[in-house]
C-alpha atoms as a PDB file:
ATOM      1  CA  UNK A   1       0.000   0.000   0.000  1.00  0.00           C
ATOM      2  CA  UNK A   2       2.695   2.228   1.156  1.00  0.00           C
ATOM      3  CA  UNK A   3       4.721   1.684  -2.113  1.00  0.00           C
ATOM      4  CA  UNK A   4       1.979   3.380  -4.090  1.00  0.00           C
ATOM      5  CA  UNK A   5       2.622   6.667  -2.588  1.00  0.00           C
ATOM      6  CA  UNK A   6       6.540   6.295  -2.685  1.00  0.00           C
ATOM      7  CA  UNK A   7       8.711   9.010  -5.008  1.00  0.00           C
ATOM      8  CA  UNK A   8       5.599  11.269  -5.398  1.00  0.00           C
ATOM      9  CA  UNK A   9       7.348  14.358  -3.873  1.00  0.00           C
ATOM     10  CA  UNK A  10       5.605  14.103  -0.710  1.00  0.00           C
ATOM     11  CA  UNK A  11       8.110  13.714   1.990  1.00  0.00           C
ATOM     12  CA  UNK A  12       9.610  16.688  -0.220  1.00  0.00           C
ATOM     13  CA  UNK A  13       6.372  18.733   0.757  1.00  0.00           C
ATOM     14  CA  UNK A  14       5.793  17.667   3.918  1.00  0.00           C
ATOM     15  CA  UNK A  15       9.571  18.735   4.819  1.00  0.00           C
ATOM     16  CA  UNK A  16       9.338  22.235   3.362  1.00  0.00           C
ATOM     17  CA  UNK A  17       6.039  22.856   5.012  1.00  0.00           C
ATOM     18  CA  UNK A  18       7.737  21.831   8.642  1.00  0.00           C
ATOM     19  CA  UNK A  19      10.712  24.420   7.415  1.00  0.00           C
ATOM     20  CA  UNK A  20       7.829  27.182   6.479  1.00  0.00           C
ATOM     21  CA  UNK A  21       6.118  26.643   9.902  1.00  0.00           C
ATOM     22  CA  UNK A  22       9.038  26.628  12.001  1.00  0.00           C
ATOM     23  CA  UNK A  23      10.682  29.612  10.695  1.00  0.00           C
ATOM     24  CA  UNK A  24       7.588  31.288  11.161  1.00  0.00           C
ATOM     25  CA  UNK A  25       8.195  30.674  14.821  1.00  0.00           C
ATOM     26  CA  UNK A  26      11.406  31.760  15.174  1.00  0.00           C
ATOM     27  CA  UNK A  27      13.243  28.179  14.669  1.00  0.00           C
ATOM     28  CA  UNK A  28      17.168  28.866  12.442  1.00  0.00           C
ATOM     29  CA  UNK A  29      17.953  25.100  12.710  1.00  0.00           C
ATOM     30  CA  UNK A  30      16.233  21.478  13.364  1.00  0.00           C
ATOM     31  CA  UNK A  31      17.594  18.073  13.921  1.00  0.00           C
ATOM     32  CA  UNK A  32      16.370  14.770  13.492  1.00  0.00           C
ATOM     33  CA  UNK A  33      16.964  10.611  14.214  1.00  0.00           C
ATOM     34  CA  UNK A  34      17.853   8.896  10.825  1.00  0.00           C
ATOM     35  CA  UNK A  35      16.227   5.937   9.492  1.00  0.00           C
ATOM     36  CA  UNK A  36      18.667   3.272   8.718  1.00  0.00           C
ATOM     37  CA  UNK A  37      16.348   2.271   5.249  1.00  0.00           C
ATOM     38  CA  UNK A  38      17.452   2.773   1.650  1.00  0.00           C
ATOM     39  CA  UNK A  39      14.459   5.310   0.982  1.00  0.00           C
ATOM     40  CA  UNK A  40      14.631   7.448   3.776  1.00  0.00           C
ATOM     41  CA  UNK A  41      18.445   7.659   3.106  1.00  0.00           C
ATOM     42  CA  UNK A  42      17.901   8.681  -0.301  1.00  0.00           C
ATOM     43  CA  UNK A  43      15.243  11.436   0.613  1.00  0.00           C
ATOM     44  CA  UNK A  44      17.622  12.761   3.594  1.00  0.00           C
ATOM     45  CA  UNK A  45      20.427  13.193   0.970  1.00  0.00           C
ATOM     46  CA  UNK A  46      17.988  14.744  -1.007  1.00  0.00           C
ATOM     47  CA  UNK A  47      17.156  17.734   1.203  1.00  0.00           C
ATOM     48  CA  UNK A  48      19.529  20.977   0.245  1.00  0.00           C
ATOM     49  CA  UNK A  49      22.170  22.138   2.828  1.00  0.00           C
ATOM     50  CA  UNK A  50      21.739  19.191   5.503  1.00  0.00           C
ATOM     51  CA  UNK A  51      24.630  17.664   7.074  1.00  0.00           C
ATOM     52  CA  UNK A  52      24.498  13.559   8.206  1.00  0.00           C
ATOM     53  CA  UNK A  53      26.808  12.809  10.537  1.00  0.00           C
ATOM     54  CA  UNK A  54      28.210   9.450  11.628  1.00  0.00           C
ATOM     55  CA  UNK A  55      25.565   9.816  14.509  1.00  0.00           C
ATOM     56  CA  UNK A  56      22.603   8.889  12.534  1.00  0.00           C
ATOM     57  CA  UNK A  57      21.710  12.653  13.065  1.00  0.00           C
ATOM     58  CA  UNK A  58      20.523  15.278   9.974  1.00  0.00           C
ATOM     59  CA  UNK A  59      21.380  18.872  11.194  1.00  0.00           C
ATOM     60  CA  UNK A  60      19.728  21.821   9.047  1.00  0.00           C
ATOM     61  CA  UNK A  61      20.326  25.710   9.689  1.00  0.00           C
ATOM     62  CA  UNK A  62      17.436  27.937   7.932  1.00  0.00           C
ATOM     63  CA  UNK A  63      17.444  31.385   7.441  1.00  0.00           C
ATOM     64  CA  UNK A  64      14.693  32.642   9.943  1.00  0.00           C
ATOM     65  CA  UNK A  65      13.296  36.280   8.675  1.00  0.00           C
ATOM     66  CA  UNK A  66      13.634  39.113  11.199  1.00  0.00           C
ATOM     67  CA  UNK A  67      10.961  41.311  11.446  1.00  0.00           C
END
């Protein structure tokens, strides 16, 4: 079922919402727990500016507008 909705763009969308809404609140840089899969390693490398380190840890700075 899953596979049907795989390489659509939507973990693309979904991750540049969360950036939109978090900058909104003030947020310059987010972090999260890598899955050790084949897709989700593929989708983390394709997110601009990340870093992956050997931790199993993305880290992301985003410019947060000042008002």
């Amino acid at each position: 079922m899953l596979n049907a909705f795989r390489h659509k763009g939507i973990a693309q969308f979904l991750f540049v919402q969360m950036e939109a809404y978090i900058k909104g609140m003030g947020i310059d840089e987010y972090f999260l727990v890598l899955a050790d899969n084949s897709d989700a390693q593929n989708l983390y490398r394709s997110i601009k500016d990340v870093e992956i380190s050997s931790h199993d840890v993305l880290r992301k700075r985003i410019a947060v507008s000042k008002l």
